[in-house]
C-alpha atoms as a PDB file:
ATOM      1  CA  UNK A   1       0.233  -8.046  12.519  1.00  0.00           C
ATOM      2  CA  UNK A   2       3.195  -8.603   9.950  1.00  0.00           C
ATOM      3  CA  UNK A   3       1.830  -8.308   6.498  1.00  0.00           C
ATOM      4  CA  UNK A   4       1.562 -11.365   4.052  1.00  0.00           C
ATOM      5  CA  UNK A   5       4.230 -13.377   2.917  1.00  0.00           C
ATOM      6  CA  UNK A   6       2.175 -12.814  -0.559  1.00  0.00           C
ATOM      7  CA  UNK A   7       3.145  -9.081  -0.146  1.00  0.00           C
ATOM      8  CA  UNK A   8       6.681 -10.144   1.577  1.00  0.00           C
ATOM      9  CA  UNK A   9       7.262 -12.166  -2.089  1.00  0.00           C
ATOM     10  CA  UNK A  10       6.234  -9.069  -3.948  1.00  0.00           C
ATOM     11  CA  UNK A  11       9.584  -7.004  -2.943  1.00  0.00           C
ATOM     12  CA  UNK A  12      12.203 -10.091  -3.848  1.00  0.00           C
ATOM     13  CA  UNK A  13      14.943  -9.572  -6.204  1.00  0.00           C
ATOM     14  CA  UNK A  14      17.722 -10.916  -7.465  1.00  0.00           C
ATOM     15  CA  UNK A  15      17.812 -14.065  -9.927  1.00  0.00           C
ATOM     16  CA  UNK A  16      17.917 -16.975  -7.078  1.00  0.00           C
ATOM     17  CA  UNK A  17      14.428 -16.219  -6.079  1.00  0.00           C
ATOM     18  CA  UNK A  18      12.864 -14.978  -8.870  1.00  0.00           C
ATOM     19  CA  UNK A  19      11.689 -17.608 -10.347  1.00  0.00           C
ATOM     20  CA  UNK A  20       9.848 -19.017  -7.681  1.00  0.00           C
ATOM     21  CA  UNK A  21       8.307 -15.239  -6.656  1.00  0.00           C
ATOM     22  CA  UNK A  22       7.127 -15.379 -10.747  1.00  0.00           C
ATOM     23  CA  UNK A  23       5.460 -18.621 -10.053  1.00  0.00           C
ATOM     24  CA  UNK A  24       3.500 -17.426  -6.820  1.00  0.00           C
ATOM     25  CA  UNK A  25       2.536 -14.241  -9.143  1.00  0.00           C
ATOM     26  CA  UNK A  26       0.957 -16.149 -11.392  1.00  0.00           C
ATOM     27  CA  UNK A  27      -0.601 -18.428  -9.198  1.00  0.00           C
ATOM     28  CA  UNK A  28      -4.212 -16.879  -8.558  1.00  0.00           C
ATOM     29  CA  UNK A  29      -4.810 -20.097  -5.857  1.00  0.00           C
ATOM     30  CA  UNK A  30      -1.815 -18.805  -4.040  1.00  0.00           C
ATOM     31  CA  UNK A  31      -3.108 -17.812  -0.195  1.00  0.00           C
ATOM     32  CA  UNK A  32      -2.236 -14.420  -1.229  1.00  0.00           C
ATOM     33  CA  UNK A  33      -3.187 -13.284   1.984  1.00  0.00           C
ATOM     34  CA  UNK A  34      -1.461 -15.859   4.835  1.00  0.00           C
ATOM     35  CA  UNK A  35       1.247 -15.338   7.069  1.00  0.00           C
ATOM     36  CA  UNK A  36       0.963 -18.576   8.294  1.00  0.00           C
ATOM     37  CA  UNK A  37       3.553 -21.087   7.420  1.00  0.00           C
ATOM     38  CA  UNK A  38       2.170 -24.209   7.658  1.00  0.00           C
ATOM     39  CA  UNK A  39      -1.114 -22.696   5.270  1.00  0.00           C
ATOM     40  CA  UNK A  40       1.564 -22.113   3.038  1.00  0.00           C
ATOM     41  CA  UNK A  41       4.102 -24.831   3.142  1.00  0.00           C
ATOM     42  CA  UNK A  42       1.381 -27.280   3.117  1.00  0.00           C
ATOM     43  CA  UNK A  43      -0.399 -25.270  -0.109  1.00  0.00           C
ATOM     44  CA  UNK A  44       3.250 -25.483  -1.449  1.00  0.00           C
ATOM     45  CA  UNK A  45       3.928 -29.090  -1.439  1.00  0.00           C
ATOM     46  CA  UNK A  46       0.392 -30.319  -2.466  1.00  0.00           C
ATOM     47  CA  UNK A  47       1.082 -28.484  -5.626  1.00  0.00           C
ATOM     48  CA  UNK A  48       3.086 -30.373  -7.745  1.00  0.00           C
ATOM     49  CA  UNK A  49       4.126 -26.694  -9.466  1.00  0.00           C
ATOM     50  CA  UNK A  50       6.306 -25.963  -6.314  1.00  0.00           C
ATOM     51  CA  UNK A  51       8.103 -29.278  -6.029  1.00  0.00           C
ATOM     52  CA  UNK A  52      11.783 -27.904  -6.768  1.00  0.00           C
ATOM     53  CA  UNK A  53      10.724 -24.358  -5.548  1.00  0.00           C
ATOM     54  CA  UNK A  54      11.246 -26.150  -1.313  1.00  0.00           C
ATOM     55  CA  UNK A  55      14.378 -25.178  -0.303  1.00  0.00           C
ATOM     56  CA  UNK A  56      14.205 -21.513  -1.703  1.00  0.00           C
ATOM     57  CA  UNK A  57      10.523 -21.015  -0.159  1.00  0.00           C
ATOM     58  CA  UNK A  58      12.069 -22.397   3.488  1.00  0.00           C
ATOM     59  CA  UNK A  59      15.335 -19.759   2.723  1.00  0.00           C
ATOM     60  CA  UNK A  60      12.457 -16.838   1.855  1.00  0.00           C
ATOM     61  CA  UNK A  61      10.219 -17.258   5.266  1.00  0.00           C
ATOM     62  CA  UNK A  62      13.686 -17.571   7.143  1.00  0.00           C
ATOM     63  CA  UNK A  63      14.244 -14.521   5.583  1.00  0.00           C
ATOM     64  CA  UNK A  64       9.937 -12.893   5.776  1.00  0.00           C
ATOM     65  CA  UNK A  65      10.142 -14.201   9.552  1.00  0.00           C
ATOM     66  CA  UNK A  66      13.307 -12.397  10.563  1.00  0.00           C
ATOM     67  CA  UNK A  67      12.058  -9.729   8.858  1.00  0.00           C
ATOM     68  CA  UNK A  68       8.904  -9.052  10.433  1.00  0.00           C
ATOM     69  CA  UNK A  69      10.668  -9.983  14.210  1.00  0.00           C
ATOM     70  CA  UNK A  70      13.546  -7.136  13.404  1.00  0.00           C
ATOM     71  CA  UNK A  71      11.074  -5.030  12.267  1.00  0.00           C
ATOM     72  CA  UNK A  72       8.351  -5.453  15.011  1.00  0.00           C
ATOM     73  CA  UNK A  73      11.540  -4.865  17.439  1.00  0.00           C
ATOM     74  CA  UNK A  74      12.814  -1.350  15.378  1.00  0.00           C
ATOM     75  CA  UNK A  75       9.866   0.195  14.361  1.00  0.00           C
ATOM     76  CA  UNK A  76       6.634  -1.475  15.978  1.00  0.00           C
ATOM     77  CA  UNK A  77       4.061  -0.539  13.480  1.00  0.00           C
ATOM     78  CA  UNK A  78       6.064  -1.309  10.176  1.00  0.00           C
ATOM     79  CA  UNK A  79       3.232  -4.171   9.703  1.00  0.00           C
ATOM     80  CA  UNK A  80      -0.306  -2.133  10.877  1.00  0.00           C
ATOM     81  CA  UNK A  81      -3.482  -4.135  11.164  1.00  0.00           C
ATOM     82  CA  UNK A  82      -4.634  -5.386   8.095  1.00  0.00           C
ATOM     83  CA  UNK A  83      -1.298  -5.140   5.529  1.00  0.00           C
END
């Protein structure tokens, strides 16, 4: 099971992506722990917080889902059961 995008979001750096990672922080709604992305997505665009935070979100699961599929691939329990 690949751990939560919630926990994904909690290792991003640099300034593109911050600012949206500092928003999710703070959100205590957030579905801190779903790897689903349409749970998310959807969450994200009903809340009118998120509205110019799209296009990095889609660029950060691009870059949680490649993540956990090179991972699962290399080292097969990177994400155990319940992460």
């Amino acid at each position: 099971m690949q751990k939560s995008f919630y926990r994904f979001i909690e290792s991003v750096k640099g300034p593109r992506f911050r600012p949206l990672a500092n928003k999710i922080y703070a959100d205590t709604k957030f579905p801190k722990q779903s790897s689903d992305y349409e749970e998310i997505s959807t969450y994200l665009e009903m809340n009118l917080d998120y509205i110019d935070d799209i296009a990095e979100f889609d660029d950060l699961w691009d870059r949680y889902s490649n993540l956990g599929t090179h991972l699962q691939k290399v080292v097969p329990n990177y994400f155990p059961e319940g992460v």
